[in-house]
PDB file of N, CA and C in Angstrom:
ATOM      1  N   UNK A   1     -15.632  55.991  90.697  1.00  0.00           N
ATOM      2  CA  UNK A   1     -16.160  54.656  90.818  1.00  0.00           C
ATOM      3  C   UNK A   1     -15.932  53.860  89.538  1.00  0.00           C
ATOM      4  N   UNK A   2     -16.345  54.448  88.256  1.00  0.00           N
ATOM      5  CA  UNK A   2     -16.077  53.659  87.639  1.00  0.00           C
ATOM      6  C   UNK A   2     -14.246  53.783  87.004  1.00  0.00           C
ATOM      7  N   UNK A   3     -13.854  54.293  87.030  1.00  0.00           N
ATOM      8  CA  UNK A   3     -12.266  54.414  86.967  1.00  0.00           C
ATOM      9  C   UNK A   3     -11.535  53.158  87.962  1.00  0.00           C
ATOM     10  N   UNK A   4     -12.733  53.126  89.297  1.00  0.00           N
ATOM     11  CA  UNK A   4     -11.981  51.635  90.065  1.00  0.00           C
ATOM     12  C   UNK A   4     -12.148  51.233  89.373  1.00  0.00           C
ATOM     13  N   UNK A   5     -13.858  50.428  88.825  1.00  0.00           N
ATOM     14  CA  UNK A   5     -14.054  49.155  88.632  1.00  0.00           C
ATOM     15  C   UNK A   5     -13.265  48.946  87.014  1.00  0.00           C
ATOM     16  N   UNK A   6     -12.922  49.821  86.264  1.00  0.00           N
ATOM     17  CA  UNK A   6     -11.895  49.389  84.645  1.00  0.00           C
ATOM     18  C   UNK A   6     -10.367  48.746  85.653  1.00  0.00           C
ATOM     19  N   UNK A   7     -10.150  49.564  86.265  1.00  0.00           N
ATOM     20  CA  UNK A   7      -8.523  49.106  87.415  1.00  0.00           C
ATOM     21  C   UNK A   7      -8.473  47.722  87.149  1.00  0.00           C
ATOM     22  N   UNK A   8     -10.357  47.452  88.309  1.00  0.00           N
ATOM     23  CA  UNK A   8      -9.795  46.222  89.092  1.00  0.00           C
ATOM     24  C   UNK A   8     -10.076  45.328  87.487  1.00  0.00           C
ATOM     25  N   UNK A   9     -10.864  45.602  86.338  1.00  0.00           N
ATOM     26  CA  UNK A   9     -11.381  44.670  85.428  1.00  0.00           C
ATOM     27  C   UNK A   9      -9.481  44.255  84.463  1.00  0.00           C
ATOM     28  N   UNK A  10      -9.143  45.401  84.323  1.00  0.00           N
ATOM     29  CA  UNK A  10      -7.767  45.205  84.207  1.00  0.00           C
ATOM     30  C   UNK A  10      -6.506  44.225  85.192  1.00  0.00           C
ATOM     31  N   UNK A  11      -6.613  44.776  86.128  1.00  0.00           N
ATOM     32  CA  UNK A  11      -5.783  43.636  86.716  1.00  0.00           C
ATOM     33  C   UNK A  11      -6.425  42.598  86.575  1.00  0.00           C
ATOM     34  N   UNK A  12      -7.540  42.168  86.617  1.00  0.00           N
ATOM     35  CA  UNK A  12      -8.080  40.984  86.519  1.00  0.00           C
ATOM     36  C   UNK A  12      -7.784  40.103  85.286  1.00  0.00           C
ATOM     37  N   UNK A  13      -8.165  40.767  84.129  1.00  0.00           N
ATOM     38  CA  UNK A  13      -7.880  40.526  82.886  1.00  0.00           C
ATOM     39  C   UNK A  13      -6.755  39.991  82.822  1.00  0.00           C
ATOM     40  N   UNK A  14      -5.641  40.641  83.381  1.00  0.00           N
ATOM     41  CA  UNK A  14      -4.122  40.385  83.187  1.00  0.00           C
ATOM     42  C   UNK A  14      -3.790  39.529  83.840  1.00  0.00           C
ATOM     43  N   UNK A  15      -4.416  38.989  85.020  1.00  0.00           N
ATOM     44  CA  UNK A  15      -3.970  37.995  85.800  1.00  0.00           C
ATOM     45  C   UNK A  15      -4.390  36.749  84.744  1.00  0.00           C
ATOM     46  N   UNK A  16      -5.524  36.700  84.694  1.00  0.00           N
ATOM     47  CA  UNK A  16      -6.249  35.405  83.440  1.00  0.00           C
ATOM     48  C   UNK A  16      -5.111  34.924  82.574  1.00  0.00           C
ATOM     49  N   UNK A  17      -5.187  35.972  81.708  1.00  0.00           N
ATOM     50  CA  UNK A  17      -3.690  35.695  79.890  1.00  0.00           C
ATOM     51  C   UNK A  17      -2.409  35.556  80.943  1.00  0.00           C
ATOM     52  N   UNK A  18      -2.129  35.894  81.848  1.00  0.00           N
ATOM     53  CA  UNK A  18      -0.791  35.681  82.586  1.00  0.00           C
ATOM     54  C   UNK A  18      -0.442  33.982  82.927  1.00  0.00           C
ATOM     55  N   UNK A  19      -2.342  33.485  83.862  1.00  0.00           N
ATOM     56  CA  UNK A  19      -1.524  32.375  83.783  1.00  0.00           C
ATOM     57  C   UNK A  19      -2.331  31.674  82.445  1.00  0.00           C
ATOM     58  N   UNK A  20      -2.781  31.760  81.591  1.00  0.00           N
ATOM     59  CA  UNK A  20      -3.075  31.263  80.683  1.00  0.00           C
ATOM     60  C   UNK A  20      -1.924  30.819  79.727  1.00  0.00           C
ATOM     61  N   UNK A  21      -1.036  32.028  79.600  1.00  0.00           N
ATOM     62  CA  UNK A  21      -0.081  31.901  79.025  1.00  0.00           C
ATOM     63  C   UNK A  21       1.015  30.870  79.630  1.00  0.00           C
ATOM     64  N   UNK A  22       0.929  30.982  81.249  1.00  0.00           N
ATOM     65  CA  UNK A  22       1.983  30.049  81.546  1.00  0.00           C
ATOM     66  C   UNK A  22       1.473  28.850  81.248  1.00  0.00           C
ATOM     67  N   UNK A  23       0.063  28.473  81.461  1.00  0.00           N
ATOM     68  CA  UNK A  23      -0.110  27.236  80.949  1.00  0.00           C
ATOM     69  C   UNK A  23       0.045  26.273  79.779  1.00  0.00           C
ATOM     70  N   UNK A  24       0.099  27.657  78.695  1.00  0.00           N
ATOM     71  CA  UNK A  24      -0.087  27.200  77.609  1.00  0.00           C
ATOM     72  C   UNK A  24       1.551  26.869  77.000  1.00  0.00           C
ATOM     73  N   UNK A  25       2.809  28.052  77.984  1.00  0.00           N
ATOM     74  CA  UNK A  25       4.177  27.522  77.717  1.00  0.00           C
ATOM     75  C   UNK A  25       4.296  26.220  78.679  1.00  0.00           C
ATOM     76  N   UNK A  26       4.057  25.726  79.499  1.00  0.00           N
ATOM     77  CA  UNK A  26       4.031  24.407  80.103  1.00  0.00           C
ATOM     78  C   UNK A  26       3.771  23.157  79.706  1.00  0.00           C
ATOM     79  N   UNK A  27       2.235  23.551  78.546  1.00  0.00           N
ATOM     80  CA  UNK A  27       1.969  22.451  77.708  1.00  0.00           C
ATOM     81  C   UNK A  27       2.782  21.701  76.370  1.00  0.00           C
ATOM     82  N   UNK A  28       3.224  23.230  76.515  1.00  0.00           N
ATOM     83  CA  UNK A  28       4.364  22.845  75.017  1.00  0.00           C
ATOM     84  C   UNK A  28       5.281  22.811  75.232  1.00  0.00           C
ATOM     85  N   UNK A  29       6.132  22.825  76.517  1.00  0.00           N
ATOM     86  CA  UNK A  29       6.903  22.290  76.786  1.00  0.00           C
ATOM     87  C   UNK A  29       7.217  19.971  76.590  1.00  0.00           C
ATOM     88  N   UNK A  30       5.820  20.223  77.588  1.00  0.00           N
ATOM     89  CA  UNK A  30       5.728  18.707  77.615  1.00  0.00           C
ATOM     90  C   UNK A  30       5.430  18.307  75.984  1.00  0.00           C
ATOM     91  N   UNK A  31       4.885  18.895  75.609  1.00  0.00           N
ATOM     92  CA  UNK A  31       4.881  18.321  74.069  1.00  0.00           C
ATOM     93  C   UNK A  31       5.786  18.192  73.421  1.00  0.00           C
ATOM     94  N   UNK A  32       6.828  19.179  73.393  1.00  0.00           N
ATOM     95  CA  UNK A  32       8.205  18.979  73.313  1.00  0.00           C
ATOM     96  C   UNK A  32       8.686  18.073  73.467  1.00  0.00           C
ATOM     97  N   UNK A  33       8.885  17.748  74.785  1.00  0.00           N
ATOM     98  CA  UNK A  33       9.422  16.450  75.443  1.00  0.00           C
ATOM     99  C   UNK A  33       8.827  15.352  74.822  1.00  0.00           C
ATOM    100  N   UNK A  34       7.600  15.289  75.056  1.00  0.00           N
ATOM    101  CA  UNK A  34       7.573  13.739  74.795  1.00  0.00           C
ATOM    102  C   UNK A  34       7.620  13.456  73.097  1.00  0.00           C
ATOM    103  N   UNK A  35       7.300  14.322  71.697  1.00  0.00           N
ATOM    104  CA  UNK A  35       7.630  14.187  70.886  1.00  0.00           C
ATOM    105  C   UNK A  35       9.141  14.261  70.171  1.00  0.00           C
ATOM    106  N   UNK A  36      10.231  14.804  71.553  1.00  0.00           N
ATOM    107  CA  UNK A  36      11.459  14.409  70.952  1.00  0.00           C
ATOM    108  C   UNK A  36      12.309  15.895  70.501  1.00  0.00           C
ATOM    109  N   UNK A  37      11.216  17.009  69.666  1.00  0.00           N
ATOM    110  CA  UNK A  37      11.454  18.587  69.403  1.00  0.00           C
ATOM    111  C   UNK A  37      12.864  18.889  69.810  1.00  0.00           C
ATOM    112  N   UNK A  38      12.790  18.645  71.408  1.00  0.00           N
ATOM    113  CA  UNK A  38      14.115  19.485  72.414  1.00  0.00           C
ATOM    114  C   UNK A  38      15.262  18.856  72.302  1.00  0.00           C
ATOM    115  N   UNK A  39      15.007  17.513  72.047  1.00  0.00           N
ATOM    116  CA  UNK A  39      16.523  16.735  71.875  1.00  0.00           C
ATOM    117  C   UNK A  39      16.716  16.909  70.533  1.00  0.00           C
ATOM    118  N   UNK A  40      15.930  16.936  69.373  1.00  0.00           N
ATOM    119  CA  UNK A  40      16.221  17.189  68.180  1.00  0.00           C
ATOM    120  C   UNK A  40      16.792  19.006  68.075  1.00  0.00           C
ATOM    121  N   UNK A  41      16.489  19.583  68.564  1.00  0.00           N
ATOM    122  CA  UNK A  41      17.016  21.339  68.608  1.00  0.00           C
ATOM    123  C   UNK A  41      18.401  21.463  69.218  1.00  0.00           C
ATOM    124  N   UNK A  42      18.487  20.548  70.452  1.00  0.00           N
ATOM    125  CA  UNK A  42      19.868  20.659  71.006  1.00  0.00           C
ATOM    126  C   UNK A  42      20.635  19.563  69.762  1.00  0.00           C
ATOM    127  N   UNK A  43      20.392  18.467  69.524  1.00  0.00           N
ATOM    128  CA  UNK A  43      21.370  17.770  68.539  1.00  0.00           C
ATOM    129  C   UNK A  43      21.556  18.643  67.251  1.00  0.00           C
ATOM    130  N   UNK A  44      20.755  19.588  66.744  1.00  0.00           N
ATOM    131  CA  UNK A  44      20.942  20.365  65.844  1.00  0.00           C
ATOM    132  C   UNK A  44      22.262  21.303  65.865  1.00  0.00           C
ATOM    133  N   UNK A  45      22.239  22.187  67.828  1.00  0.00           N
ATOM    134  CA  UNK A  45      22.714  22.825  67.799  1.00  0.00           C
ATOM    135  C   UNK A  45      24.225  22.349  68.074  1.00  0.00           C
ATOM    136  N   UNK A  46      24.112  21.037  68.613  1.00  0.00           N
ATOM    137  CA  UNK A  46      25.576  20.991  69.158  1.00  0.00           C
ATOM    138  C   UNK A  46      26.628  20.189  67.007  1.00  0.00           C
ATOM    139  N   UNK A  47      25.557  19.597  66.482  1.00  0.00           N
ATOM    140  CA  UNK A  47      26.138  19.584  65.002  1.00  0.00           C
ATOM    141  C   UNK A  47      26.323  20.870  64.324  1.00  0.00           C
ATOM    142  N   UNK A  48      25.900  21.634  64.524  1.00  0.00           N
ATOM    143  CA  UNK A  48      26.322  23.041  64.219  1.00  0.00           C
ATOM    144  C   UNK A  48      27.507  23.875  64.402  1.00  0.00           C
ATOM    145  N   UNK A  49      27.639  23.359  65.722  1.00  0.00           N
ATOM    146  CA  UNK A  49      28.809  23.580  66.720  1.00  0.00           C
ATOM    147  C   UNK A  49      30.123  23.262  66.065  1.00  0.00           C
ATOM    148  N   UNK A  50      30.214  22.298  66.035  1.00  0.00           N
ATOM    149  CA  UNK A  50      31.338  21.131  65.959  1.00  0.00           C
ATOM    150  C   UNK A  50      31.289  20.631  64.139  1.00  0.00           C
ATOM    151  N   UNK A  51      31.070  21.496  63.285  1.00  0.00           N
ATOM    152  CA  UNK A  51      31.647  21.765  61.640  1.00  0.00           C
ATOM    153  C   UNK A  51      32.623  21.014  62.073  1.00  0.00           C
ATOM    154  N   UNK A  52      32.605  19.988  60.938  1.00  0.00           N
ATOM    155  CA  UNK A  52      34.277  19.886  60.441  1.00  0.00           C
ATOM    156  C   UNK A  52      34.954  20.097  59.480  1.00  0.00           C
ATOM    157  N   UNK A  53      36.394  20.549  59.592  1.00  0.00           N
ATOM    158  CA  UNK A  53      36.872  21.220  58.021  1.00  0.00           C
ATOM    159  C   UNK A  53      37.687  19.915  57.803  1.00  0.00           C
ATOM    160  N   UNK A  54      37.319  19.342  56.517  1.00  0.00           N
ATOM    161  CA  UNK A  54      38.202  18.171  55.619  1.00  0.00           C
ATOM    162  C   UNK A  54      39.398  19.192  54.969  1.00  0.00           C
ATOM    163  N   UNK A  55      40.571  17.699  54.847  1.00  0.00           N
ATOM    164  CA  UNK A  55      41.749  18.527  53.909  1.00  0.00           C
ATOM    165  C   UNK A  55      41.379  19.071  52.967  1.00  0.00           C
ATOM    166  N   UNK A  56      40.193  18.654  51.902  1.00  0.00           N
ATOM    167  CA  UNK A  56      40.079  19.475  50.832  1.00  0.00           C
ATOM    168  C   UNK A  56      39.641  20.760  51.194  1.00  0.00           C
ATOM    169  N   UNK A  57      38.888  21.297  52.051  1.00  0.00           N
ATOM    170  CA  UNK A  57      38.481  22.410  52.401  1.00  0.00           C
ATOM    171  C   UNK A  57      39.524  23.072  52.936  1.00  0.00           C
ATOM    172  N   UNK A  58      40.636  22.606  54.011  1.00  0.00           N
ATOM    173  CA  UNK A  58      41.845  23.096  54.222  1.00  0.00           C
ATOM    174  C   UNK A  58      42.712  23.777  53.680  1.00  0.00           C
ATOM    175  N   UNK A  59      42.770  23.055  52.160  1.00  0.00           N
ATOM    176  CA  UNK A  59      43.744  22.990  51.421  1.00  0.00           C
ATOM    177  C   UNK A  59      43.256  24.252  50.391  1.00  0.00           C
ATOM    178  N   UNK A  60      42.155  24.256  50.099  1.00  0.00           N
ATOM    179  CA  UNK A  60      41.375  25.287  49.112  1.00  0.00           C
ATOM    180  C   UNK A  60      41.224  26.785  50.082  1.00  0.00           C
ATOM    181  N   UNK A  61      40.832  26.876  51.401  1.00  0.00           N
ATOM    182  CA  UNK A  61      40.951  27.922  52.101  1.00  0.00           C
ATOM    183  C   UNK A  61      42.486  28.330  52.113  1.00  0.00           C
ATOM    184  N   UNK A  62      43.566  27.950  52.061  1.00  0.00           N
ATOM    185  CA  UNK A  62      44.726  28.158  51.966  1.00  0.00           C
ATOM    186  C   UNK A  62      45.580  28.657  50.722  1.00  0.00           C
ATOM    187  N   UNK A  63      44.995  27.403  49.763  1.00  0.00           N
ATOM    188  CA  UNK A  63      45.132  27.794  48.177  1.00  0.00           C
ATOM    189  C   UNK A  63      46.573  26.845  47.802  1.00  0.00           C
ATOM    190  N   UNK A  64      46.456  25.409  48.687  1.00  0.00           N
ATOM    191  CA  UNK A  64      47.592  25.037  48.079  1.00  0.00           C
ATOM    192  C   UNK A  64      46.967  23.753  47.508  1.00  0.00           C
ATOM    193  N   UNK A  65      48.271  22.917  46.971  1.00  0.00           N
ATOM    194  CA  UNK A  65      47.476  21.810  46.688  1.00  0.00           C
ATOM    195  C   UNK A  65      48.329  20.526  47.269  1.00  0.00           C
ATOM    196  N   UNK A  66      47.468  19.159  47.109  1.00  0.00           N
ATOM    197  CA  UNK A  66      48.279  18.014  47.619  1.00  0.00           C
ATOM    198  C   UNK A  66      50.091  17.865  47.693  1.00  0.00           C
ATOM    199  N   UNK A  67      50.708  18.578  46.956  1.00  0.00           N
ATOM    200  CA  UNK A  67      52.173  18.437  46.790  1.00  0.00           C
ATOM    201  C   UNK A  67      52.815  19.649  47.140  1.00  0.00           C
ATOM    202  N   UNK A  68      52.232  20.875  48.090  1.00  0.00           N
ATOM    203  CA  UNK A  68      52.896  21.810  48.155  1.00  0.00           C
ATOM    204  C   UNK A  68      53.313  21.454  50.055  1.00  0.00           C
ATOM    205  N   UNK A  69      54.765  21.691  49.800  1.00  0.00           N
ATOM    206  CA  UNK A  69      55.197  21.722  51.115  1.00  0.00           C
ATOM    207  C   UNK A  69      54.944  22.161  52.686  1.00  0.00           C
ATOM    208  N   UNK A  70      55.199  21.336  53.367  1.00  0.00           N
ATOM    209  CA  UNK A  70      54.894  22.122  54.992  1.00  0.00           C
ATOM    210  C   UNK A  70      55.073  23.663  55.098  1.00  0.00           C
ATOM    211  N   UNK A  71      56.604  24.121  54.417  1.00  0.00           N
ATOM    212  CA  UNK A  71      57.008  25.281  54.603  1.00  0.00           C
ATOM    213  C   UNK A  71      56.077  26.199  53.839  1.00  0.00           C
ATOM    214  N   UNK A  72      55.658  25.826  52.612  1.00  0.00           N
ATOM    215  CA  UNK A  72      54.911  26.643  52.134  1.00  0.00           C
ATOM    216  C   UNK A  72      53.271  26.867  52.456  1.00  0.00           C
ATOM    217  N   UNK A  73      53.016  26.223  52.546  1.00  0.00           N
ATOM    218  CA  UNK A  73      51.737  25.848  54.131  1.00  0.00           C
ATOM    219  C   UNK A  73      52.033  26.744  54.848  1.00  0.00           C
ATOM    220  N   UNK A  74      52.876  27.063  55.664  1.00  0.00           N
ATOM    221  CA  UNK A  74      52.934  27.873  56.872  1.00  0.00           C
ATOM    222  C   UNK A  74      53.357  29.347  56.278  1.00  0.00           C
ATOM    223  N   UNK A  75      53.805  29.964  55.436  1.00  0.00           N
ATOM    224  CA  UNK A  75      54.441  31.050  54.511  1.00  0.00           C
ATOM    225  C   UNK A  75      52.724  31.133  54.344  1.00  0.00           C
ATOM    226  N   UNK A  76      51.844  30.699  53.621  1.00  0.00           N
ATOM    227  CA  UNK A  76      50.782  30.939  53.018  1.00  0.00           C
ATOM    228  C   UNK A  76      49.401  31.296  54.463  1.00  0.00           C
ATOM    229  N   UNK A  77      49.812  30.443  55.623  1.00  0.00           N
ATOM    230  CA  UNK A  77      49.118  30.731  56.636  1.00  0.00           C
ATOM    231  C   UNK A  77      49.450  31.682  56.951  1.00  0.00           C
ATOM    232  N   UNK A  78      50.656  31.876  56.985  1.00  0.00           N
ATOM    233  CA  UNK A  78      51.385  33.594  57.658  1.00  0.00           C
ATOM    234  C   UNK A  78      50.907  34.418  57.269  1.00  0.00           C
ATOM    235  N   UNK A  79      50.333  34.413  56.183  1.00  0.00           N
ATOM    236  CA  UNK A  79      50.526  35.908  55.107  1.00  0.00           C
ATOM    237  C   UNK A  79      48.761  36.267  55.204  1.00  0.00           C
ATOM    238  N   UNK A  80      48.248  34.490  55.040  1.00  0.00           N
ATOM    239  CA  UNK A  80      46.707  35.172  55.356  1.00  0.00           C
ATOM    240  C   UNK A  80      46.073  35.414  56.715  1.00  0.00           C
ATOM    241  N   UNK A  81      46.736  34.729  57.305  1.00  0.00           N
ATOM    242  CA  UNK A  81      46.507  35.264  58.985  1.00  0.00           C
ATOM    243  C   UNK A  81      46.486  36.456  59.026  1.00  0.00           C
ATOM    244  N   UNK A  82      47.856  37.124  59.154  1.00  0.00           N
ATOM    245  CA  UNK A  82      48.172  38.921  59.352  1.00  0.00           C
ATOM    246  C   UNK A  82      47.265  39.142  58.716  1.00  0.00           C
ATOM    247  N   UNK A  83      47.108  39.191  57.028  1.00  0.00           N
ATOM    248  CA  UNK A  83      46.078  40.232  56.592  1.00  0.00           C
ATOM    249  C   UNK A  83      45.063  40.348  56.886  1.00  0.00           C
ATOM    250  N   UNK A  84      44.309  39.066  57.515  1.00  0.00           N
ATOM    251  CA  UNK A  84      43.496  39.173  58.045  1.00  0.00           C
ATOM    252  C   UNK A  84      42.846  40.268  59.921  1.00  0.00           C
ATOM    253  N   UNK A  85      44.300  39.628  60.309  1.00  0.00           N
ATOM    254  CA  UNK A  85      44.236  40.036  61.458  1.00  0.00           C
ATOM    255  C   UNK A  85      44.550  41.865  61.331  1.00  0.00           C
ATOM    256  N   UNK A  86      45.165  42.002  60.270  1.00  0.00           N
ATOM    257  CA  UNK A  86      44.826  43.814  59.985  1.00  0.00           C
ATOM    258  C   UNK A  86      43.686  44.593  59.808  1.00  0.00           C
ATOM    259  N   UNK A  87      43.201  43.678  58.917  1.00  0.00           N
ATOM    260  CA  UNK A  87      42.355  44.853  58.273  1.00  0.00           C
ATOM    261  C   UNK A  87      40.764  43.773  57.655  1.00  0.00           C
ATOM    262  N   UNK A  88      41.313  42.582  58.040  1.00  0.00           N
ATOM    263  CA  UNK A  88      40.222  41.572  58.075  1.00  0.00           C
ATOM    264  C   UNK A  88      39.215  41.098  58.312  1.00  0.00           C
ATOM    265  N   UNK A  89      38.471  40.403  58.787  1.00  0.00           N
ATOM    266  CA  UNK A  89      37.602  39.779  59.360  1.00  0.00           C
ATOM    267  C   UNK A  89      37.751  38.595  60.469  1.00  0.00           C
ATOM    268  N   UNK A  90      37.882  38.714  61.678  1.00  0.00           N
ATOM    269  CA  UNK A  90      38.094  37.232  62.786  1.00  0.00           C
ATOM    270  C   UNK A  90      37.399  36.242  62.153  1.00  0.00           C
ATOM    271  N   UNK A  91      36.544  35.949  61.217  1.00  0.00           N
ATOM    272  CA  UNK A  91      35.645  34.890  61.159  1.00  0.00           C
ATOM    273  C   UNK A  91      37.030  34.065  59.936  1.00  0.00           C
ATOM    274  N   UNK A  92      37.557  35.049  58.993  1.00  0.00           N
ATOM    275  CA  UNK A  92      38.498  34.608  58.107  1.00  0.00           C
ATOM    276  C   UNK A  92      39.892  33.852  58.597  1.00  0.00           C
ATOM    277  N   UNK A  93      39.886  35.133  59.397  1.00  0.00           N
ATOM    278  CA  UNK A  93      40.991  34.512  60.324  1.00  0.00           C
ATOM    279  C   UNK A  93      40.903  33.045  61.309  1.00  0.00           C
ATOM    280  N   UNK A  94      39.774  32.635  61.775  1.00  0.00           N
ATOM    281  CA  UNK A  94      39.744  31.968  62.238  1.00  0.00           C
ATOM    282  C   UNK A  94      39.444  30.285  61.550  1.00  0.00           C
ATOM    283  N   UNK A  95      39.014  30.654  59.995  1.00  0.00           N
ATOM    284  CA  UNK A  95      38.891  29.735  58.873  1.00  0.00           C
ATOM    285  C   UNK A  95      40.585  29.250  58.597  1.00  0.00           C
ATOM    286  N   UNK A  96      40.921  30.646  58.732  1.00  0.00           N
ATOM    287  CA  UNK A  96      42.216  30.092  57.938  1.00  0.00           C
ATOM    288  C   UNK A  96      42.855  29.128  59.045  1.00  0.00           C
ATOM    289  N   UNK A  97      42.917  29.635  60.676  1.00  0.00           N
ATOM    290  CA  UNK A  97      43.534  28.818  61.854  1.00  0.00           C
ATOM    291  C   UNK A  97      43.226  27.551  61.359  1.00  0.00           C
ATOM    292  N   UNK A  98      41.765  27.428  61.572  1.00  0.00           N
ATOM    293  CA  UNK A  98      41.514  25.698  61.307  1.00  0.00           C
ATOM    294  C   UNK A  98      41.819  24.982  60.352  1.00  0.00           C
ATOM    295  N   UNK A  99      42.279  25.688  59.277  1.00  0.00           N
ATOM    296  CA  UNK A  99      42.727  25.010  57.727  1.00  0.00           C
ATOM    297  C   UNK A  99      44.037  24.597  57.974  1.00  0.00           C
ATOM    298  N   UNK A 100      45.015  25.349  58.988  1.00  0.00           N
ATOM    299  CA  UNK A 100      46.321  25.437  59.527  1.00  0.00           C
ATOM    300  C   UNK A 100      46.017  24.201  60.299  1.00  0.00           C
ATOM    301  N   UNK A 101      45.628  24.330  61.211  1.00  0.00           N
ATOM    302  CA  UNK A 101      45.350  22.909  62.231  1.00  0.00           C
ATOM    303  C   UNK A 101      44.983  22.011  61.470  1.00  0.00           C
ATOM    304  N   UNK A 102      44.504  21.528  60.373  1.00  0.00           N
ATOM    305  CA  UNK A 102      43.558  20.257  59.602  1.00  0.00           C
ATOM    306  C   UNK A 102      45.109  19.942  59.145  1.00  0.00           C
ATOM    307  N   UNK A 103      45.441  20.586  58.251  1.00  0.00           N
ATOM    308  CA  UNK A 103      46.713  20.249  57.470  1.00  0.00           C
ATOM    309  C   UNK A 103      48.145  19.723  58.287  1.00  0.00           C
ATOM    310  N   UNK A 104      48.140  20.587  59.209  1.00  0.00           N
ATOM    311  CA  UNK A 104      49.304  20.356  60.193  1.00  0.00           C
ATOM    312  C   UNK A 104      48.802  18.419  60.823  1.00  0.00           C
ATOM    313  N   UNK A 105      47.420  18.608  61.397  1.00  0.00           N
ATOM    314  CA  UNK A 105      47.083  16.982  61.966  1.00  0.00           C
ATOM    315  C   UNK A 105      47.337  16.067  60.542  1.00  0.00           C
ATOM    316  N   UNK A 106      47.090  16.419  59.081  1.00  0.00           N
ATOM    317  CA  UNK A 106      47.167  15.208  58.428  1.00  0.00           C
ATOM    318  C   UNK A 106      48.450  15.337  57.533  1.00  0.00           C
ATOM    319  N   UNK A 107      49.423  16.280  57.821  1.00  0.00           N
ATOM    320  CA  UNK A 107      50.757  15.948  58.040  1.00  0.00           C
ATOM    321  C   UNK A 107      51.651  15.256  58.956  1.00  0.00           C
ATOM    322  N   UNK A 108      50.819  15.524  60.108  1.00  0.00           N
ATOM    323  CA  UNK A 108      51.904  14.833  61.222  1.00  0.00           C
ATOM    324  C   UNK A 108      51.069  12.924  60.860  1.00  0.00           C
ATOM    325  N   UNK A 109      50.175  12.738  60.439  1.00  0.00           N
ATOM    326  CA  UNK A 109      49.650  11.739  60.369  1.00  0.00           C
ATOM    327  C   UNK A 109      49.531  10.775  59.393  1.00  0.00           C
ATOM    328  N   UNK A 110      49.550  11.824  58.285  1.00  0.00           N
ATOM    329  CA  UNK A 110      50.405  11.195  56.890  1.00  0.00           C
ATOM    330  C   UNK A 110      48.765  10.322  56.009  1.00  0.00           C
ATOM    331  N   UNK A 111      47.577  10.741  56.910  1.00  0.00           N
ATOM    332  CA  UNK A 111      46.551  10.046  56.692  1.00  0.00           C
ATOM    333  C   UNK A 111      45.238  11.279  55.563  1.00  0.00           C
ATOM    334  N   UNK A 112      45.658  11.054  54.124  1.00  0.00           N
ATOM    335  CA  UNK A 112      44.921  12.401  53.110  1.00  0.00           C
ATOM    336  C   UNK A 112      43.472  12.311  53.634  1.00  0.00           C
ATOM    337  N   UNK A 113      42.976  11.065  54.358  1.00  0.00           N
ATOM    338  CA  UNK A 113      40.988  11.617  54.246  1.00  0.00           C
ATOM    339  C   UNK A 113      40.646  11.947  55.708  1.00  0.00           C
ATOM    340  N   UNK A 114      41.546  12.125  56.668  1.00  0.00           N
ATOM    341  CA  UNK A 114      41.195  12.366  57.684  1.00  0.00           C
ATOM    342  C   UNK A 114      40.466  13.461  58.026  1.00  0.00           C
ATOM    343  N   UNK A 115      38.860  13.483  58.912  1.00  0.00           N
ATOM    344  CA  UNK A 115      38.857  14.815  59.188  1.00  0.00           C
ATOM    345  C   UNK A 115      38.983  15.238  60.058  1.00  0.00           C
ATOM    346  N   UNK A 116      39.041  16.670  60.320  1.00  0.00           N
ATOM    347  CA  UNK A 116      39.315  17.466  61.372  1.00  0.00           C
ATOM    348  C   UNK A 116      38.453  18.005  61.892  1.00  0.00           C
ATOM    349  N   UNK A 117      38.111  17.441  63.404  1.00  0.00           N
ATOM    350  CA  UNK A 117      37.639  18.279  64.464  1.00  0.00           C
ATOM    351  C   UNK A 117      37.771  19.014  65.404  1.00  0.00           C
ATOM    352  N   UNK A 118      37.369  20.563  65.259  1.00  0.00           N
ATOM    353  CA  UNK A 118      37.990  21.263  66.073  1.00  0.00           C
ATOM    354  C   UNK A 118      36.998  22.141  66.747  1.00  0.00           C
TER     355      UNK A 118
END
């Protein structure tokens, strides 16, 4: 008998904080909302997203400078790509891609402050 009545005091219990809790994620939801929180967390995340690498950052991840040639640009991407892609890190490798892409757009464009979004 008393082994029921702890059962039923338990399920009971749990039903209470169950929806208590949903209520209490519901409320803060709307609080969310109407103070703005959720659009400020997603605008956070999608600026997070979408980094942009400037030529100077391009140019320094690469290691060249304003007067070094296309060809040597691409010789210098070559060399850190592979090593990377050996024995590297993808996150490096994928720094160096975009430094490749920044430089390549403000070569074909001929424009030094442009930045690059990628």
């Amino acid at each position: 008998m008393a082994g029921r009545i702890i059962a039923q005091f338990i399920v009971m219990g749990s039903g209470i904080l169950g929806r208590a809790f949903f209520q209490a994620y519901r409320q803060a939801l709307a609080n969310a909302s109407k103070t703005g929180v959720a659009q400020e967390a997603m605008q956070n995340a999608v600026r997070k997203a979408g980094k942009a690498i400037n030529e100077q950052e391009a140019r320094q991840i690469l290691g060249v400078t304003e007067h070094t040639s296309w060809e040597e640009i691409l010789q210098k991407y070559d060399k850190l790509f592979e090593n990377n892609a050996k024995a590297g890190s993808f996150y490096l490798q994928s720094k160096v891609l975009r430094a490749k892409e920044c430089l390549e757009a403000v070569y074909r464009s001929n424009d030094s402050e442009m930045m690059c979004n990628f």
